[in-house]
N, C-alpha and C. Protein backbone atom coordinates (compact mmCIF):
# COMPACT_ATOMS: atom_id res chain seq x y z
N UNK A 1 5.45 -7.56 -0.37
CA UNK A 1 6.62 -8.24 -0.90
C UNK A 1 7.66 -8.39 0.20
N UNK A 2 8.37 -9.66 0.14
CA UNK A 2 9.07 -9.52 1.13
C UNK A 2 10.70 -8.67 0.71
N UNK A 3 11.27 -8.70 1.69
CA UNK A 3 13.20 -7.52 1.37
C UNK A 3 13.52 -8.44 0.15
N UNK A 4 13.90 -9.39 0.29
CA UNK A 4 14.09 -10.60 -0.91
C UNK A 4 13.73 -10.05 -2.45
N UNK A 5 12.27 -9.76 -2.10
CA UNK A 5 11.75 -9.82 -3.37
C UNK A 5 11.98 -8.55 -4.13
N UNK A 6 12.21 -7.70 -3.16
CA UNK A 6 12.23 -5.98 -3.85
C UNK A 6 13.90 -6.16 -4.03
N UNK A 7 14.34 -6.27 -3.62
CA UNK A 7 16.13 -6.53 -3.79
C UNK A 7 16.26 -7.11 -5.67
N UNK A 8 14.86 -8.09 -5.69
CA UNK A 8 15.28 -8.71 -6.71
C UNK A 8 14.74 -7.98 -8.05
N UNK A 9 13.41 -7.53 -7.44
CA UNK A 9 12.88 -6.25 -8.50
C UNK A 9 13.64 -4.83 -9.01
N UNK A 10 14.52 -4.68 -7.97
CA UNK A 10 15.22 -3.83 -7.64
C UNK A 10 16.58 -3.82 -8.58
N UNK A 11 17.09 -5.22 -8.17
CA UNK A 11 18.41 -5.39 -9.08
C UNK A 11 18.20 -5.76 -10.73
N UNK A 12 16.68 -5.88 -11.23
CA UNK A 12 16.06 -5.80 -12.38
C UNK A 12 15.63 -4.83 -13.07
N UNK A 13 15.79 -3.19 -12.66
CA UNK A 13 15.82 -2.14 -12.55
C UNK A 13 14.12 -1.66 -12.19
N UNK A 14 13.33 -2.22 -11.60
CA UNK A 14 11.95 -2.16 -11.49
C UNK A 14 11.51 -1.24 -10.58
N UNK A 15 10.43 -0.86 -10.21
CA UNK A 15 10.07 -0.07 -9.18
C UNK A 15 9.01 -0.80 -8.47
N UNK A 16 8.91 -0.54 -6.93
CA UNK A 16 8.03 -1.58 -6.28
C UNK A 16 7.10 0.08 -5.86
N UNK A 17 5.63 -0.29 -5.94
CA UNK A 17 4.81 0.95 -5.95
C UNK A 17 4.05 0.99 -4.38
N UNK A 18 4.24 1.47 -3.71
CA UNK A 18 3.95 1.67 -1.60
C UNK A 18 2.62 1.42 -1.82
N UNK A 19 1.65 0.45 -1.40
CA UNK A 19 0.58 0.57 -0.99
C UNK A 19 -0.09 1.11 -0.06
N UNK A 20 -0.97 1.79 0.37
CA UNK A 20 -1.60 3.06 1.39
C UNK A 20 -2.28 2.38 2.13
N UNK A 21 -2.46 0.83 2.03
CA UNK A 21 -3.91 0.36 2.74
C UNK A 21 -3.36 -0.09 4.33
N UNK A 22 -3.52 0.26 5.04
CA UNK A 22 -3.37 0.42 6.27
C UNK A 22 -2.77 -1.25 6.53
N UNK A 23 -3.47 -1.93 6.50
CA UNK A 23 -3.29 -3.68 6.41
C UNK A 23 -1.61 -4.01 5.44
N UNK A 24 -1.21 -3.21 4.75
CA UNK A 24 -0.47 -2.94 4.32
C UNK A 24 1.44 -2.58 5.10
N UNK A 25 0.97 -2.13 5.71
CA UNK A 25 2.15 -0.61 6.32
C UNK A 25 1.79 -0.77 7.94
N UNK A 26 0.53 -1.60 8.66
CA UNK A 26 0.47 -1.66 10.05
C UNK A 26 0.56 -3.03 10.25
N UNK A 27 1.27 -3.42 11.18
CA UNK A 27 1.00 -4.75 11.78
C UNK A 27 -0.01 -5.27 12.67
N UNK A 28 -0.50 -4.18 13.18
CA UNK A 28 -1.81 -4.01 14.40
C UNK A 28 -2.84 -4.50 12.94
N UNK A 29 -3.00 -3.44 12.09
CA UNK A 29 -3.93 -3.08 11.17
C UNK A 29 -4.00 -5.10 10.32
N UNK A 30 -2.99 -5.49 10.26
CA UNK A 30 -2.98 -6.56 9.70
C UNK A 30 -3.35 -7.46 10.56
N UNK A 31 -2.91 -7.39 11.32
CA UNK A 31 -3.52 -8.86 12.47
C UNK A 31 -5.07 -8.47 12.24
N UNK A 32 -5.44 -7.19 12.81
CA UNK A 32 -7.06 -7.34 12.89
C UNK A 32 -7.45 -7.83 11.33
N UNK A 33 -7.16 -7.28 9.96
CA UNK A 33 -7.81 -8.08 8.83
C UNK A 33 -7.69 -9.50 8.66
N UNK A 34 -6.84 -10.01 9.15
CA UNK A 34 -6.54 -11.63 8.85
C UNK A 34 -7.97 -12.08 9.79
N UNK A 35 -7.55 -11.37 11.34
CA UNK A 35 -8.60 -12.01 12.03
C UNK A 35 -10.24 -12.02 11.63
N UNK A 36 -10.27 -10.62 11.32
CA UNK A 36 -11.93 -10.75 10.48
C UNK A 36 -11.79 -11.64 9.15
N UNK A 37 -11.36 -11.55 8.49
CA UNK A 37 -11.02 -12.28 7.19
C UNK A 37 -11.71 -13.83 7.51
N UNK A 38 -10.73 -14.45 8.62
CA UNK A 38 -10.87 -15.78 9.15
C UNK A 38 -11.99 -16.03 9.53
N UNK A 39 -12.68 -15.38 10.88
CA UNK A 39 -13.94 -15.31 10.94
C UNK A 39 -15.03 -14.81 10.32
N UNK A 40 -14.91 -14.17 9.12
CA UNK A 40 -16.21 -14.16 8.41
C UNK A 40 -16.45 -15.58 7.30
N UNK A 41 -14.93 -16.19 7.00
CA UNK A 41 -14.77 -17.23 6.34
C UNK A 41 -15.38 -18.28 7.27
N UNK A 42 -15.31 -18.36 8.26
CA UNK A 42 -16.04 -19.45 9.20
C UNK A 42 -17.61 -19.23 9.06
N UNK A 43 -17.98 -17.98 9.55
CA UNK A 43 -19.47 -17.71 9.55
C UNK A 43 -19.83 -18.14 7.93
N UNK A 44 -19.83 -17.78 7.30
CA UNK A 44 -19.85 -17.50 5.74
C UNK A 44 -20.03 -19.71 5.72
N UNK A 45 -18.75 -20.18 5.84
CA UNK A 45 -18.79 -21.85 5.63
C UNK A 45 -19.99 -22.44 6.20
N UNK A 46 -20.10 -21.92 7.75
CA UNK A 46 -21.24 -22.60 8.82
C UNK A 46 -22.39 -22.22 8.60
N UNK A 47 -22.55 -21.23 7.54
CA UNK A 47 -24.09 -20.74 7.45
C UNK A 47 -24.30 -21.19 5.73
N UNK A 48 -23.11 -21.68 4.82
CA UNK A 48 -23.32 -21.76 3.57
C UNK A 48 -23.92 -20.74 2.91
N UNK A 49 -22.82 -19.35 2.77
CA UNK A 49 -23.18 -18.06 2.83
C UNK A 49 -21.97 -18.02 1.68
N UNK A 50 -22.55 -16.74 0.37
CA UNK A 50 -21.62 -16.33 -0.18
C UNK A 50 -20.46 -15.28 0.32
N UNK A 51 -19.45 -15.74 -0.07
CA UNK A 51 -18.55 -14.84 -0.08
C UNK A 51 -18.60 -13.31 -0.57
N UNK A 52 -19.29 -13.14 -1.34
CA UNK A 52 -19.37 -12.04 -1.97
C UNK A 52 -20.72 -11.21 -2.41
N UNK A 53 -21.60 -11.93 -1.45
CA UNK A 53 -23.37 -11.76 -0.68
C UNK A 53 -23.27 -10.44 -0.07
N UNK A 54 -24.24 -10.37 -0.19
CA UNK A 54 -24.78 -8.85 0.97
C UNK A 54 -24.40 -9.69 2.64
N UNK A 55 -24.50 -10.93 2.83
CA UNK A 55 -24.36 -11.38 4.23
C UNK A 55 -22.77 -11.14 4.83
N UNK A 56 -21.67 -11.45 3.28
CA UNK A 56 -20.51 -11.31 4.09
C UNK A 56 -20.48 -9.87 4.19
N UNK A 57 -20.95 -8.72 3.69
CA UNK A 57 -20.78 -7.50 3.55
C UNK A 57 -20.91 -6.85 4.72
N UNK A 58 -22.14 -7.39 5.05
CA UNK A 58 -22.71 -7.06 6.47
C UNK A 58 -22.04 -7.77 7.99
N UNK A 59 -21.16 -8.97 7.52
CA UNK A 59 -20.83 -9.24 8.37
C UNK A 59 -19.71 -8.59 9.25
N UNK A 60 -18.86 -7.57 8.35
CA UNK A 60 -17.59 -6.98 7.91
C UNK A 60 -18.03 -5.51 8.74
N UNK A 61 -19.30 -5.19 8.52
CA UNK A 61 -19.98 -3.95 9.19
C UNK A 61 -20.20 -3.94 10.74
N UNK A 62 -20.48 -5.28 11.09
CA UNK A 62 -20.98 -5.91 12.34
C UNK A 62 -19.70 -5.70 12.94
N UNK A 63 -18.63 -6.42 12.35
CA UNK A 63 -17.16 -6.19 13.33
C UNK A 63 -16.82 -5.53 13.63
N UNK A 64 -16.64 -4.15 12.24
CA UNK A 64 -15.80 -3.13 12.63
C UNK A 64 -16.73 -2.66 13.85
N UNK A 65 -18.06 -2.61 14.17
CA UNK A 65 -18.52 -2.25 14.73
C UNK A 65 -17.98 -2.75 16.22
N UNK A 66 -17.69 -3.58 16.50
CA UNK A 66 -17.61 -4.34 17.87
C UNK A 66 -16.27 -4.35 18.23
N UNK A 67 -15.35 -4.78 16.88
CA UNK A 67 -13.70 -4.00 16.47
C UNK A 67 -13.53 -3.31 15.95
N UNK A 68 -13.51 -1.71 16.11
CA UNK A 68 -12.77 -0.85 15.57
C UNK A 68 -11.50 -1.23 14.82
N UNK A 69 -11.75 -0.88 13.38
CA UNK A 69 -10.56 -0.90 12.75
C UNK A 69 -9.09 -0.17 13.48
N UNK A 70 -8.12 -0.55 13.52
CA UNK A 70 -6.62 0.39 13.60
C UNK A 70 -6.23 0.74 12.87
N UNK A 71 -6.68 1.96 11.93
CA UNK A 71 -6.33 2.52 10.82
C UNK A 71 -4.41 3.33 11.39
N UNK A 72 -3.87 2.87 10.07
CA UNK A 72 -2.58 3.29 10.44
C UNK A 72 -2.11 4.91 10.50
N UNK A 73 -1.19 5.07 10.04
CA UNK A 73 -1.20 6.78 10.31
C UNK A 73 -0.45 7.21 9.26
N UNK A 74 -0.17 8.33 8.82
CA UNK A 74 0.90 8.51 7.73
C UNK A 74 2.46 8.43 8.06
N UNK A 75 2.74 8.46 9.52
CA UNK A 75 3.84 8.20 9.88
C UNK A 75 4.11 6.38 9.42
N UNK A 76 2.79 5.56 9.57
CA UNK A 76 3.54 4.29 9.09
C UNK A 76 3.40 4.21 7.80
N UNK A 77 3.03 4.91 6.76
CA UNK A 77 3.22 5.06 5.96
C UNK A 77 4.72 5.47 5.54
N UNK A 78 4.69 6.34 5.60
CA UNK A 78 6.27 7.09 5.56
C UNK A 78 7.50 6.41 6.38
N UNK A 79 7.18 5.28 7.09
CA UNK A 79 8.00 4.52 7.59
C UNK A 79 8.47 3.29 6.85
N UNK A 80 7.40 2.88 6.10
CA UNK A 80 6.96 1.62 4.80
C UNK A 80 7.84 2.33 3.44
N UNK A 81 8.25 3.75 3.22
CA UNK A 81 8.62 4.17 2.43
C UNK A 81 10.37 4.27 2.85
N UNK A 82 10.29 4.45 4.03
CA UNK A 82 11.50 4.76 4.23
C UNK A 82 12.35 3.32 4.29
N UNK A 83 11.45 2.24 5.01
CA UNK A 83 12.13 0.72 5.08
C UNK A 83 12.51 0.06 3.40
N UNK A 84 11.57 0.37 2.80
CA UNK A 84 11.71 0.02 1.14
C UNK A 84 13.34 1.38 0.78
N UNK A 85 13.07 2.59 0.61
CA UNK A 85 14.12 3.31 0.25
C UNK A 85 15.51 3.02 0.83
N UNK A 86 15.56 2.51 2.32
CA UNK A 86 16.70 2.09 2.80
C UNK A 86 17.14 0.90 1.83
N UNK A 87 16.60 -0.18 1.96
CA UNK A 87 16.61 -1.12 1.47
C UNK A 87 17.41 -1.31 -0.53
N UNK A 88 16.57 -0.61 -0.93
CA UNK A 88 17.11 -0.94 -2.15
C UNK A 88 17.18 0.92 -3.13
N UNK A 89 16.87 1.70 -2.15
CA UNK A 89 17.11 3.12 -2.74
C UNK A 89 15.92 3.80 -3.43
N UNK A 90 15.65 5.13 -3.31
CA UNK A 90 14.61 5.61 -3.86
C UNK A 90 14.29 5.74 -5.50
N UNK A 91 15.46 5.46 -6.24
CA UNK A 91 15.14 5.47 -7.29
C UNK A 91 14.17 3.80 -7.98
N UNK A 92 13.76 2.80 -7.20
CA UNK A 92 13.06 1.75 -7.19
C UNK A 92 11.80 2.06 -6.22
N UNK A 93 10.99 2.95 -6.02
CA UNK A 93 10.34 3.15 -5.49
C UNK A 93 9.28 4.32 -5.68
N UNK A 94 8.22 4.13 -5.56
CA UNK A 94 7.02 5.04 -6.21
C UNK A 94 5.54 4.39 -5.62
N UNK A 95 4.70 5.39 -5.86
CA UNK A 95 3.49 5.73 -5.24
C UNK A 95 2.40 4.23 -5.98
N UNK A 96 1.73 3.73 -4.60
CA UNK A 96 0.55 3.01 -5.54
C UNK A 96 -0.55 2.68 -4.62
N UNK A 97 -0.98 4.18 -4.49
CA UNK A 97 -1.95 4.20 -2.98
C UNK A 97 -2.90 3.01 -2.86
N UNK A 98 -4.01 2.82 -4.18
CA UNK A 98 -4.93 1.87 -4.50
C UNK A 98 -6.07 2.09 -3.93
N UNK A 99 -6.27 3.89 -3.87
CA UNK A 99 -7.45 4.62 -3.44
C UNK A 99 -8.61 3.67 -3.31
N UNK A 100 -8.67 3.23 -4.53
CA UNK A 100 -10.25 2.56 -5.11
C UNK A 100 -9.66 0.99 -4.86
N UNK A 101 -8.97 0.53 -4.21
CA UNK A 101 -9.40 -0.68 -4.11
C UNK A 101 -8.93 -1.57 -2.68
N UNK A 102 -8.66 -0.50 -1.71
CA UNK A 102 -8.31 -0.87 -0.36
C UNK A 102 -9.08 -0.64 0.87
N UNK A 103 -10.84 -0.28 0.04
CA UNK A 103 -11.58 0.14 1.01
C UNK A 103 -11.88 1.12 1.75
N UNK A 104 -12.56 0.47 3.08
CA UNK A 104 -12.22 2.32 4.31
C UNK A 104 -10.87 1.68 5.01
N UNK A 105 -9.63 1.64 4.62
CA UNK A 105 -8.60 1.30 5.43
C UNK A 105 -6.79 2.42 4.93
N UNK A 106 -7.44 3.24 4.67
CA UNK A 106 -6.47 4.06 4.42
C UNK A 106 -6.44 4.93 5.41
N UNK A 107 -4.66 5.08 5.53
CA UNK A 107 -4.17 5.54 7.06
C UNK A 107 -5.07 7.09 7.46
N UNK A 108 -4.79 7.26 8.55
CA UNK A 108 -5.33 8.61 9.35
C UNK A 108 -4.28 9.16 8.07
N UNK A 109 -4.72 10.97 7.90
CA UNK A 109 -3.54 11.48 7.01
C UNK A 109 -3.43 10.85 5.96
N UNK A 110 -4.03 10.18 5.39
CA UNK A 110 -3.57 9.92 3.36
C UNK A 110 -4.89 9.20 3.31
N UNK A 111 -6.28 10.12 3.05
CA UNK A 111 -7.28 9.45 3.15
C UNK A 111 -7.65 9.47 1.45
N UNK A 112 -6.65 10.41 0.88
CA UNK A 112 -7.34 10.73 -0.57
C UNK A 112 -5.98 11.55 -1.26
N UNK A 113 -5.87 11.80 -2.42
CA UNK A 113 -5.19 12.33 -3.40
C UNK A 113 -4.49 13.73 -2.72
N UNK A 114 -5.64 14.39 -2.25
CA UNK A 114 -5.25 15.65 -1.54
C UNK A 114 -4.62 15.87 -0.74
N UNK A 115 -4.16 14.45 0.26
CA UNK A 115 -3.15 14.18 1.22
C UNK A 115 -1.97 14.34 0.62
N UNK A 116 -1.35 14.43 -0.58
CA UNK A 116 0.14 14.02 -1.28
C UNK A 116 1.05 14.91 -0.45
N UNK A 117 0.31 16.41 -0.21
CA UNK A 117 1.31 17.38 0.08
C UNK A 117 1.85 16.71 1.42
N UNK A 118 1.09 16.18 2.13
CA UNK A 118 1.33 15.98 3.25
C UNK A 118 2.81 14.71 3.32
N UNK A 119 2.81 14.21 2.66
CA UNK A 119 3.70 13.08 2.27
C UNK A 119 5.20 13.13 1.86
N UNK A 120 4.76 14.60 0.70
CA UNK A 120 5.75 14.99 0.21
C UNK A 120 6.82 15.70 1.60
N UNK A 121 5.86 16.58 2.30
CA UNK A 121 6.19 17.26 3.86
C UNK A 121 7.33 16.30 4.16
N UNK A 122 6.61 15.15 4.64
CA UNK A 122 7.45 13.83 5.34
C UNK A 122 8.63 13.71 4.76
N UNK A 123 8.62 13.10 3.92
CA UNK A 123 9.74 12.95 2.70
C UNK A 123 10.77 14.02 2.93
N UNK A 124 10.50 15.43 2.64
CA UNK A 124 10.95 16.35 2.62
C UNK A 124 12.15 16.40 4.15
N UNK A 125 11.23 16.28 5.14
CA UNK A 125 11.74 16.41 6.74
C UNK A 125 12.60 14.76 6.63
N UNK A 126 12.96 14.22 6.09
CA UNK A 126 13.48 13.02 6.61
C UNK A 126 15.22 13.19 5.02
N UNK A 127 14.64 14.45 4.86
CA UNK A 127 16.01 15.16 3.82
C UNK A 127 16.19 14.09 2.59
N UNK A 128 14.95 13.52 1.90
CA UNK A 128 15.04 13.07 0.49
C UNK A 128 15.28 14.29 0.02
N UNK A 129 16.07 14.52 -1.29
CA UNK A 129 16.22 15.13 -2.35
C UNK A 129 14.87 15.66 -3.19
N UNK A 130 14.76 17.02 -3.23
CA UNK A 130 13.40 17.33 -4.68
C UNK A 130 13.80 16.27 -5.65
N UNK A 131 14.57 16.05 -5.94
CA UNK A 131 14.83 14.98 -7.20
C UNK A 131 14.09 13.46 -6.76
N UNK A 132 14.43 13.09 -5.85
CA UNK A 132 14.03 11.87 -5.27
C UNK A 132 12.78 11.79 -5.20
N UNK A 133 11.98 12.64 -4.21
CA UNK A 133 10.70 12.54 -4.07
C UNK A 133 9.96 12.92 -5.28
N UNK A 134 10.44 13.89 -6.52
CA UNK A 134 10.00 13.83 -7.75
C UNK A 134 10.07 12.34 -8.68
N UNK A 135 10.78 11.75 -8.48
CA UNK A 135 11.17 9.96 -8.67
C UNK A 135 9.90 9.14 -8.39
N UNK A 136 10.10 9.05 -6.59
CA UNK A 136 9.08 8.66 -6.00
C UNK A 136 7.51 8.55 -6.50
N UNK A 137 7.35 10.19 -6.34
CA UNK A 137 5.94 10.85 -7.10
C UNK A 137 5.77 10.33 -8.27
N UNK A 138 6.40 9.81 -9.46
CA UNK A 138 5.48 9.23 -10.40
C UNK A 138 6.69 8.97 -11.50
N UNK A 139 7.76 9.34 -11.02
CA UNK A 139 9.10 9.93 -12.45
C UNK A 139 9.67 8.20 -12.48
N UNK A 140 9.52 7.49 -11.18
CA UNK A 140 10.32 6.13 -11.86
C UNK A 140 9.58 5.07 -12.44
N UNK A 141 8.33 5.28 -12.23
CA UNK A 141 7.28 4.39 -12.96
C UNK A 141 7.13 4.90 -14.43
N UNK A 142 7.52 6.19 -14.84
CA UNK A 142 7.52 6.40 -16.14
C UNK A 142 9.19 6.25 -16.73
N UNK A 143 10.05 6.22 -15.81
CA UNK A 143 11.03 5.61 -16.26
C UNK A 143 11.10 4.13 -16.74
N UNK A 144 10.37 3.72 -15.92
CA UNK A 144 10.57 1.94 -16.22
C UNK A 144 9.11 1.95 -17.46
N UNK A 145 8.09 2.90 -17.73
CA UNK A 145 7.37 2.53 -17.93
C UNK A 145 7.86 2.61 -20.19
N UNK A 146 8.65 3.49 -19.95
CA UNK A 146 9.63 4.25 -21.16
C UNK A 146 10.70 2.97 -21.17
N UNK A 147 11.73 2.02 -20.80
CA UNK A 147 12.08 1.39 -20.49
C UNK A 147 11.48 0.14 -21.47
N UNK A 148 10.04 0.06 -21.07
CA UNK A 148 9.51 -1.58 -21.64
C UNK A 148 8.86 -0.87 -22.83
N UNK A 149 8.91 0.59 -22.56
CA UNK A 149 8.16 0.67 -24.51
C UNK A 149 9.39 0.78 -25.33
N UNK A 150 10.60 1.06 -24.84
CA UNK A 150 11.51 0.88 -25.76
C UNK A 150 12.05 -0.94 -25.98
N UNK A 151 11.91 -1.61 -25.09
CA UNK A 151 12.10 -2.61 -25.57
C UNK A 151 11.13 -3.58 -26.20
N UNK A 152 9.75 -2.98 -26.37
CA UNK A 152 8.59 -3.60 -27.14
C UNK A 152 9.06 -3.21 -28.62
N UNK A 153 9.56 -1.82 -28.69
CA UNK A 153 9.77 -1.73 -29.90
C UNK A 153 10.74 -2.69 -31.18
N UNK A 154 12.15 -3.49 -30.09
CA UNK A 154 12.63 -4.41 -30.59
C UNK A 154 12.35 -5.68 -30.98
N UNK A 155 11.06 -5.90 -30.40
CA UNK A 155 10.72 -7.32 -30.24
C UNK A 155 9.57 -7.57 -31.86
């Protein structure tokens, strides 16, 4: 999302949820996915190959192989948290790793669930509030989530 857009989610009382996927939170990490992206879309057109074939699968295997992914780190993670919290404040802001649907591209340091402590660490050293990072952790998505069940109930 761009500053724009969380400003606007933000001033709607919403929470925007940090994605973990490296492509996400790195700019290195993003240039290289666009670039494979592009070129498997070429191979894939020039060979009249599915998109969603064992060929593009394999093609994706072939790269990383030749390009090493730039998996990001938890510092750009925690940097992606901190640019959003500056921005529009931690109480609009909360966790939405997307374990299961960002692949092998989750940063060095937050490879899985069991990483949290490590996060919380960060958080902690950069002097968020226990309250805040309790927010963060899951408390404003059930705020907003309490929020639209009370206003389902009017409707």
């Amino acid at each position: 999302m761009s500053d724009e857009m969380i400003k606007a989610l933000a001033k709607n009382g919403g929470v925007i949820q940090i994605n973990f996927g490296s492509s996400f939170v790195n700019q290195q990490a993003r240039e290289w996915s666009d670039a494979m992206k592009a070129l498997r879309t070429d191979y894939l057109e020039l060979n009249g190959l599915d998109e969603h074939g064992d060929e593009a699968k394999q093609f994706e295997k072939d790269y990383r192989l030749e390009h090493p992914f730039p998996f990001a780190t938890i510092d750009d993670l925690v940097a992606n948290f901190e640019h959003v919290i500056d921005l529009v404040g931690p109480e609009h802001v909360g966790i939405g790793s997307d374990f299961d649907g960002v692949g092998d591209s989750l940063p060095e340091g937050m490879k899985d669930v069991s990483y949290y402590p490590a996060l919380i660490a960060e958080l902690l050293k950069l002097e968020y509030t226990v309250d805040n990072i309790r927010a963060i952790m899951g408390g404003n998505l059930m705020r907003v989530w309490r929020e639209v069940e009370d206003y389902a109930k009017t409707r």
